[in-house]
Structures are given as C-alpha cells and as structure tokens.
N, C-alpha and C. Protein backbone atom coordinates (compact mmCIF):
# COMPACT_ATOMS: atom_id res chain seq x y z
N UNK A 1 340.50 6.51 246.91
CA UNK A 1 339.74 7.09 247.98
C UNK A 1 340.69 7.44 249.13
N UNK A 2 340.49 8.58 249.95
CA UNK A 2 341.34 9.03 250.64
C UNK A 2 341.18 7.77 251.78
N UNK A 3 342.27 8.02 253.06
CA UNK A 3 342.33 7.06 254.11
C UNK A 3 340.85 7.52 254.94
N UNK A 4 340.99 9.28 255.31
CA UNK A 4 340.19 9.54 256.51
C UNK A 4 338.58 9.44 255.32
N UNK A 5 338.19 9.14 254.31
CA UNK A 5 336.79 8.56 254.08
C UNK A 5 336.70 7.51 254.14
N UNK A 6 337.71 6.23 253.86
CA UNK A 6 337.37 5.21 254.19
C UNK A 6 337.31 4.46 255.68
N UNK A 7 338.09 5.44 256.81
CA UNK A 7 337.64 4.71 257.69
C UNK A 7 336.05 5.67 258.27
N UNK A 8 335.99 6.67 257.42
CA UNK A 8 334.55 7.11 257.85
C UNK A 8 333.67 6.37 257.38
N UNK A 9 333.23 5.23 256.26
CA UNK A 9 332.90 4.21 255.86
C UNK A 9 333.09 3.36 256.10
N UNK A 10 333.98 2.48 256.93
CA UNK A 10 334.11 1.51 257.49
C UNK A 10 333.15 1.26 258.54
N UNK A 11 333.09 1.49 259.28
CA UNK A 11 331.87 1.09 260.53
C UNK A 11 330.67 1.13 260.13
N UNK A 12 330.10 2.21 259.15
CA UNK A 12 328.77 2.05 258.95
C UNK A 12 328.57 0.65 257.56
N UNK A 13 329.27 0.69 256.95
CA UNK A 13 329.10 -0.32 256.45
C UNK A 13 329.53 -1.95 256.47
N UNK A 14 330.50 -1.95 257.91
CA UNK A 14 330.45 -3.06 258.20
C UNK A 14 329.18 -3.72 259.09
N UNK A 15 327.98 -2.62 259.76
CA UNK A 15 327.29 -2.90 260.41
C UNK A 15 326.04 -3.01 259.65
N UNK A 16 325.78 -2.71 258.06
CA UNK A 16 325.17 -2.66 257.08
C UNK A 16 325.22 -4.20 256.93
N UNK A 17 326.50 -4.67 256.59
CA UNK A 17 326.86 -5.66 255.41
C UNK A 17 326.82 -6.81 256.99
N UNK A 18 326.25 -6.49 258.16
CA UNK A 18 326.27 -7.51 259.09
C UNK A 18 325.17 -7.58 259.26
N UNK A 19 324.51 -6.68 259.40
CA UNK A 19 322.38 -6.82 259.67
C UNK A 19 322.09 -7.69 258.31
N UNK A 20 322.77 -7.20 256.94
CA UNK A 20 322.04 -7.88 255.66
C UNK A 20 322.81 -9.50 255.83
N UNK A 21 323.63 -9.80 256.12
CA UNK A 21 324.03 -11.43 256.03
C UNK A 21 323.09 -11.76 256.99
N UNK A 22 322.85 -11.35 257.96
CA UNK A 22 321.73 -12.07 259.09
C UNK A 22 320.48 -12.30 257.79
N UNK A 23 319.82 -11.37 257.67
CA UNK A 23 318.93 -11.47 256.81
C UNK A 23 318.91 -12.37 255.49
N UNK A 24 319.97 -12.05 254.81
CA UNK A 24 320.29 -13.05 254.15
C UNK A 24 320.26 -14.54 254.51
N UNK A 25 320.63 -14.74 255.52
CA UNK A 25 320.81 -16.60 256.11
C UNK A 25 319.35 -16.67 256.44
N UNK A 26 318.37 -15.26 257.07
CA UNK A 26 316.92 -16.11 257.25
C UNK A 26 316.27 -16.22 255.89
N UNK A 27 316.69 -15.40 255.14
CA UNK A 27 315.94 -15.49 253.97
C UNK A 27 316.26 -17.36 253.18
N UNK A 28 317.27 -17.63 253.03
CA UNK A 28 317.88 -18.79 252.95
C UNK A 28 317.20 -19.70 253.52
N UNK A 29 317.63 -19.75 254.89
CA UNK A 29 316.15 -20.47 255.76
C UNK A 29 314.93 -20.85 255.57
N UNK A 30 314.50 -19.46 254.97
CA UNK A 30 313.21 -19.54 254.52
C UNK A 30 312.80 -20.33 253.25
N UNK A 31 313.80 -19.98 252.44
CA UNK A 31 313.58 -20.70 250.58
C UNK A 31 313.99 -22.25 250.79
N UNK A 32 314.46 -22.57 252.17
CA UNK A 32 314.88 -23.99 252.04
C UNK A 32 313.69 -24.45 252.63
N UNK A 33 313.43 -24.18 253.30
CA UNK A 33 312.29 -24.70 253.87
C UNK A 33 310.74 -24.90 253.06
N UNK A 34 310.60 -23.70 252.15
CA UNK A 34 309.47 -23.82 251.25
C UNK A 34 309.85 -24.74 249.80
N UNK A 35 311.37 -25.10 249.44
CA UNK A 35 311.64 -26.04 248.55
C UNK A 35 311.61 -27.12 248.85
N UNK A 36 311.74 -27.58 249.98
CA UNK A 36 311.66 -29.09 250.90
C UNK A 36 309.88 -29.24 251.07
N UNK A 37 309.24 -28.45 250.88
CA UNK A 37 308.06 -29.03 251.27
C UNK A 37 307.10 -28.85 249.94
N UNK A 38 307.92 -28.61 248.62
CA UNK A 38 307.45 -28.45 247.36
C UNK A 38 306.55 -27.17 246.74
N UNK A 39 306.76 -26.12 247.99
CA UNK A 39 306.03 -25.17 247.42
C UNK A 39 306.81 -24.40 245.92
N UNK A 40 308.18 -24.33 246.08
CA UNK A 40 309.38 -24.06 245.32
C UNK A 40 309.96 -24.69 244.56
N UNK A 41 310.59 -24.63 243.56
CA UNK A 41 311.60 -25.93 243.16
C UNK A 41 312.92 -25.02 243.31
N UNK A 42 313.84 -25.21 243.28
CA UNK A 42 314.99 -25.14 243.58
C UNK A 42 315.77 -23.83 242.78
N UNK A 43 315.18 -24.26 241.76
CA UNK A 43 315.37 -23.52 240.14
C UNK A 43 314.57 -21.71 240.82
N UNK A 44 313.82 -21.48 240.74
CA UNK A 44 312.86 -20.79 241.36
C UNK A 44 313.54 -20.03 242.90
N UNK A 45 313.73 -21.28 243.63
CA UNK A 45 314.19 -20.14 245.26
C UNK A 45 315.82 -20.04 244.75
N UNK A 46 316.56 -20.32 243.84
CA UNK A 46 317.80 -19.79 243.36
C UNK A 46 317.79 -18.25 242.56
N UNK A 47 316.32 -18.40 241.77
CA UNK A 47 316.24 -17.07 241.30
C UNK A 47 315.70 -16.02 241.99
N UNK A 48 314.95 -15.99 243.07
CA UNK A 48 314.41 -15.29 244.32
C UNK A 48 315.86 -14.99 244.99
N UNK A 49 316.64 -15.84 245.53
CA UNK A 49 317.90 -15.59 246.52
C UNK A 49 318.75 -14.53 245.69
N UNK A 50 319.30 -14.86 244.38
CA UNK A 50 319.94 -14.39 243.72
C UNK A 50 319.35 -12.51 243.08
N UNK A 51 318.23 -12.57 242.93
CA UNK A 51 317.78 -11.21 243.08
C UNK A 51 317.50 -10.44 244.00
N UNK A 52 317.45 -10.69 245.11
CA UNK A 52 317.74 -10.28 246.86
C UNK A 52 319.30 -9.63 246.89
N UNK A 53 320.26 -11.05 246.40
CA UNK A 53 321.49 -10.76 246.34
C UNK A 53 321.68 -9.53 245.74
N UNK A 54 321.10 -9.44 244.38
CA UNK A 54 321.82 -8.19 243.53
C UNK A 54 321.29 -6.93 244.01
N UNK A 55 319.72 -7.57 244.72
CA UNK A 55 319.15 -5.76 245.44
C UNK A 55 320.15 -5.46 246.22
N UNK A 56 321.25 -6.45 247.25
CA UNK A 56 322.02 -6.31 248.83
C UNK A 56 323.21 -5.87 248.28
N UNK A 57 323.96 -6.33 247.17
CA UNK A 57 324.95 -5.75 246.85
C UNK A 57 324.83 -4.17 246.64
N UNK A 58 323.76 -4.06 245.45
CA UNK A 58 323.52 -2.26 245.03
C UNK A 58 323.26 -1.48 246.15
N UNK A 59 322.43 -2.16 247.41
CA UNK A 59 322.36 -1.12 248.57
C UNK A 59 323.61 -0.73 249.26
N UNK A 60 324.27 -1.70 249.26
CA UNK A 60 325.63 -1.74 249.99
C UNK A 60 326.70 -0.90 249.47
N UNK A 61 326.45 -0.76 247.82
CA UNK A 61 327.62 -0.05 247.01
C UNK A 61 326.41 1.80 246.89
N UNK A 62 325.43 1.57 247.12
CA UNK A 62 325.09 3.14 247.56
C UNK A 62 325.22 3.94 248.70
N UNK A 63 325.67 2.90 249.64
CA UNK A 63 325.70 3.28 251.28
C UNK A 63 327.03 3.98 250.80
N UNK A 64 327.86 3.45 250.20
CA UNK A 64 329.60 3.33 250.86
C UNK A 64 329.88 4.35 249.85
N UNK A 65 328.88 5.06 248.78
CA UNK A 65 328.84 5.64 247.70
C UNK A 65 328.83 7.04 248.58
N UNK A 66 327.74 6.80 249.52
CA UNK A 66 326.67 8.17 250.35
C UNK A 66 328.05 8.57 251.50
N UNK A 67 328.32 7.72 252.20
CA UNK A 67 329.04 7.52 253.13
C UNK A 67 330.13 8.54 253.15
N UNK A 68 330.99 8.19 251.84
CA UNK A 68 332.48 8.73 250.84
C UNK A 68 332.11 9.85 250.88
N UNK A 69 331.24 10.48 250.42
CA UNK A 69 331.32 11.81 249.98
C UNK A 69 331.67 12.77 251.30
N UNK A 70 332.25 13.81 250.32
CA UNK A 70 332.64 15.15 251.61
C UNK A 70 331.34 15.84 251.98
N UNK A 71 331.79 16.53 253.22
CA UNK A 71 330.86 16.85 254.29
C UNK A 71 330.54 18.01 253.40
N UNK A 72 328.94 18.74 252.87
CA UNK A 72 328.68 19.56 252.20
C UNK A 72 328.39 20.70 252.51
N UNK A 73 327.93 20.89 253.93
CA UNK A 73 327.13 21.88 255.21
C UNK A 73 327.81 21.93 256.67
N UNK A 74 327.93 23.09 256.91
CA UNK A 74 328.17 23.70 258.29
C UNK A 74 329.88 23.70 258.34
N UNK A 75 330.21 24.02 259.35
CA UNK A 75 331.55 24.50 259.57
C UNK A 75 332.32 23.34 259.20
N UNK A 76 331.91 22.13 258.98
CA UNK A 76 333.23 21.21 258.94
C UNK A 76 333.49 21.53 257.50
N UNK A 77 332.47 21.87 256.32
CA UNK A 77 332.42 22.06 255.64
C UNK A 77 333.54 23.25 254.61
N UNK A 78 333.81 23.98 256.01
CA UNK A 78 334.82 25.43 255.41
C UNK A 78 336.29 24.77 255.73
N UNK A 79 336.37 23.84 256.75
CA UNK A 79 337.54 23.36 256.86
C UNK A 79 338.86 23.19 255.96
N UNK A 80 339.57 23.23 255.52
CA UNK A 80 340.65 22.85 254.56
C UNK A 80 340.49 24.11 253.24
N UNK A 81 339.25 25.06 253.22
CA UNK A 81 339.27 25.57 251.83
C UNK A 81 340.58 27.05 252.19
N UNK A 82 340.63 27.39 251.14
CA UNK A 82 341.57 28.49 250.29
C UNK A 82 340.84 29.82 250.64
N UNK A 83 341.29 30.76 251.33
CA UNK A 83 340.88 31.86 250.98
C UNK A 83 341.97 33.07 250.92
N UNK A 84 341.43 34.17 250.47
CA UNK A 84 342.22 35.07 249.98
C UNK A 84 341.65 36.26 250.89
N UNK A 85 342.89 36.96 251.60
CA UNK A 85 342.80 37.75 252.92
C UNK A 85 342.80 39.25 251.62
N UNK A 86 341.39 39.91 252.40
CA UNK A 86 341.46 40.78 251.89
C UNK A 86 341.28 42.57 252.48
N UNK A 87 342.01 42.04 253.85
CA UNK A 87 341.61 43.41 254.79
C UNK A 87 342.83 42.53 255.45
N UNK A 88 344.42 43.33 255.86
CA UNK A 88 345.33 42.89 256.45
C UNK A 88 344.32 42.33 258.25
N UNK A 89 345.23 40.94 258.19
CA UNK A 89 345.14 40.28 259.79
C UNK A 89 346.22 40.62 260.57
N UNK A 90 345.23 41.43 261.48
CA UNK A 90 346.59 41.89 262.26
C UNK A 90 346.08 41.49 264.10
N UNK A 91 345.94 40.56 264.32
CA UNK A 91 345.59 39.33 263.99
C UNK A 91 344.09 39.03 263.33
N UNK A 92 343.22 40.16 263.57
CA UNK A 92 342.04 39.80 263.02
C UNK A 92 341.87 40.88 261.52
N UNK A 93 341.10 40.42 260.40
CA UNK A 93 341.11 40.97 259.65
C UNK A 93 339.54 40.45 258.85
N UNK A 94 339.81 40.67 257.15
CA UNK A 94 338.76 40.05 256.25
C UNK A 94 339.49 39.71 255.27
N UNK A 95 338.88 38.20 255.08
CA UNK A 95 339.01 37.30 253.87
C UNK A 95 338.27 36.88 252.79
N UNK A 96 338.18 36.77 251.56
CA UNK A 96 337.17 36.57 250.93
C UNK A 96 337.15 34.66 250.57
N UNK A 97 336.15 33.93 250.79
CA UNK A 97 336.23 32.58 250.72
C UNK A 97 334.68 32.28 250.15
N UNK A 98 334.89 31.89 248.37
CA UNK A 98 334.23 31.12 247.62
C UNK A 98 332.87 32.40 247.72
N UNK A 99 333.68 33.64 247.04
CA UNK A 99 332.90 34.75 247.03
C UNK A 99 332.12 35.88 248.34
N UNK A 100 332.30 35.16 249.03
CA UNK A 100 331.64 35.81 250.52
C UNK A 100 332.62 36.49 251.30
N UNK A 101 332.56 37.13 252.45
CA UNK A 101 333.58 38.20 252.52
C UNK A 101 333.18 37.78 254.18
N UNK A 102 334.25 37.15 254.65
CA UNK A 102 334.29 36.55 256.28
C UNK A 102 335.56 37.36 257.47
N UNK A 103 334.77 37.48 258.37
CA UNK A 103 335.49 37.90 258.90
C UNK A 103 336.47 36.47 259.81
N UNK A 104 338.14 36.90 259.63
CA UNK A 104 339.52 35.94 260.19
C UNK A 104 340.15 36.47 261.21
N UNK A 105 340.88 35.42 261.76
CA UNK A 105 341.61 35.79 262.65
C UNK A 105 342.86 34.74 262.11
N UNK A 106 343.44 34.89 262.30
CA UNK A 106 345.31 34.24 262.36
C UNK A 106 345.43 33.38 263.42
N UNK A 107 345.78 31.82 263.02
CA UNK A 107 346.34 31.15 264.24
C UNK A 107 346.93 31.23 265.25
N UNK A 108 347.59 31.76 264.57
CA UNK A 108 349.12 31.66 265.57
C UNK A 108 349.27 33.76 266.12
N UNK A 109 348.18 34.37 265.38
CA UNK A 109 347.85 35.51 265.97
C UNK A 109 348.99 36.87 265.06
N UNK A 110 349.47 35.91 264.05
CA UNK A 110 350.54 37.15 263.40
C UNK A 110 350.05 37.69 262.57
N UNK A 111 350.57 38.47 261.81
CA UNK A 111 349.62 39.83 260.61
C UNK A 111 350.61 38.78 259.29
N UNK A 112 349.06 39.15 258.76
CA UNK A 112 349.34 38.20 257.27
C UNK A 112 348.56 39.48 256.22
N UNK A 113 349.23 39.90 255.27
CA UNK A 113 349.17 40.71 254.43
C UNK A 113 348.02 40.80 253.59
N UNK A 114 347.47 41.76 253.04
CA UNK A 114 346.22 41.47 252.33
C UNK A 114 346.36 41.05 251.02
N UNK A 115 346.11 39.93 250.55
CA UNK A 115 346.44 39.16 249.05
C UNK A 115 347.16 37.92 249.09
N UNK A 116 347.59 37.51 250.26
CA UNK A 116 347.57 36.65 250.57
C UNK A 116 346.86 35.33 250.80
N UNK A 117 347.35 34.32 250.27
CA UNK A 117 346.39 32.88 250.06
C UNK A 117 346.61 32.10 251.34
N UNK A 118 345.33 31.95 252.32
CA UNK A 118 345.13 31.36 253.50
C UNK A 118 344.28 30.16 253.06
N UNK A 119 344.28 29.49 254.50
CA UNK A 119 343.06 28.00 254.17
C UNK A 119 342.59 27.88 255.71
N UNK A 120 341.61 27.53 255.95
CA UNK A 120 340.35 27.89 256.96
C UNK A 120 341.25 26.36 257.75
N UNK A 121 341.17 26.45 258.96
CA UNK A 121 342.06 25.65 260.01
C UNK A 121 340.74 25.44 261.15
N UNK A 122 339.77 26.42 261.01
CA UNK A 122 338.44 26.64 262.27
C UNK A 122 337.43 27.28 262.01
N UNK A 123 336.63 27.27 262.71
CA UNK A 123 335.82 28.28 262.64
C UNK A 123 334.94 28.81 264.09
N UNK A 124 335.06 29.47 264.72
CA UNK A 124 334.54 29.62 266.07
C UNK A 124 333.20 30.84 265.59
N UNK A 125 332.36 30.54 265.64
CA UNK A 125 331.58 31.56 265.72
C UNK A 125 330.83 31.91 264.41
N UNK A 126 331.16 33.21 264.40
CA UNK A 126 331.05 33.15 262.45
C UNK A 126 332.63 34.27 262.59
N UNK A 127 333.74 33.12 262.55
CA UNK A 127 334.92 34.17 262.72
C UNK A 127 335.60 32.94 262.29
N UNK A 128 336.43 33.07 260.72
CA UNK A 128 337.29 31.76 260.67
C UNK A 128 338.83 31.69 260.76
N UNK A 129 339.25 30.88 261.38
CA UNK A 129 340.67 31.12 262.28
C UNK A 129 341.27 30.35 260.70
N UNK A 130 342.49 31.05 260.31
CA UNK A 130 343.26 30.63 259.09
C UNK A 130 344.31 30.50 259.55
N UNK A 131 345.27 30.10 258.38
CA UNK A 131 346.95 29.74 258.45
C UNK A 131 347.29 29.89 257.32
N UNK A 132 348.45 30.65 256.63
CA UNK A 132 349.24 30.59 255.95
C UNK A 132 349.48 29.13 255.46
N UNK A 133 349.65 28.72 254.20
CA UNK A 133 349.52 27.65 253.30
C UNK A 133 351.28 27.64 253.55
C-alpha cells in the first residue's frame, strides 16, 4: 500500500478502532454483569463477545478497505493521469485524456509538441494545467 493512502487511513481508522474498544469494554461490562447474576453462563457471554468481536474486526478491515481506495470523482481524480497533447501548447492547447478531448495549458507556460505524452499536474476550471513526464 502506498505511504500517502495509508496515512489517509490512519486517522479515520484509528478513531473507528477507538469508539469500537469503548464499546467493546461496555459490552464486556455488560456480559459480566448478566453472568454474575446467572442470567448467562460464561460459556454463552464468551460466544456473544466473541461474535461482536468477529462483526468489529470485518467492519474495521472494510473501513481501511473503503478508506485505501483512490479518489474516483472530480478533479483530484484527473490528477497524476497521462495524456496525449493533441493540438500543439503553445502555452495553451488540446489534449486527449482517457478518450475525451480537454482543453491544457503548460506549467511552466512552454510549447510542448502535439504527440507528446503529458500527465495532468491541475486542473483550474475545466482547463488542465500539464507537465512533460
């Protein structure tokens, strides 16, 4: 797993895996208290705790599952991809990216040739600012 998803998963699931131990210790609380007064036997609030457990683990490993994944929608989304300039940037031009035909501009504002392989650095508007790879 890359670094920048896991610390995008880090906070939400340390604040996950901190609300469920609270819960967890009342739940505990709770099964001790109903085995001490014989509503339970022991045998019984071990198999109740322990299936709680396996629901808290699977939620926890779907959070951090949901969490990981790349951003699928909106501009952060065009960030890092590949496109192929297909109207010279001189500084502004057209690129074609994952079939669609966008209008670019050049970072750094220099003319980049048409056939050339760029990768999306921004996006201001509906205008995506590239860079030479």
């Amino acid at each position: 797993m890359k670094k920048r998803g896991l610390r995008r998963i880090a906070e939400p699931l340390i604040a996950l895996i901190d609300e469920l131990g609270l819960i967890l210790l009342l739940l505990a609380i709770a099964l001790y208290y109903l085995v001490s007064r014989g509503i339970l036997t022991i045998v019984e609030a071990a198999i109740v705790f322990g299936g709680i457990m396996l629901f808290v683990v699977f939620l926890v490993y779907r959070v951090a599952i949901t969490y990981s994944r790349d951003i699928a929608v909106g501009k952060e989304a065009l960030k890092g991809k590949r496109a192929i300039v297909i109207e010279d940037l001189q500084p502004e031009g057209k690129v074609l990216l994952e079939g669609e035909i966008w209008r670019a501009r050049s970072i750094d504002k220099s003319r980049i040739p048409s056939g050339e392989r760029v990768y999306v650095v921004d996006v201001e508007d509906l205008t995506l600012i590239v860079a030479r790879r």
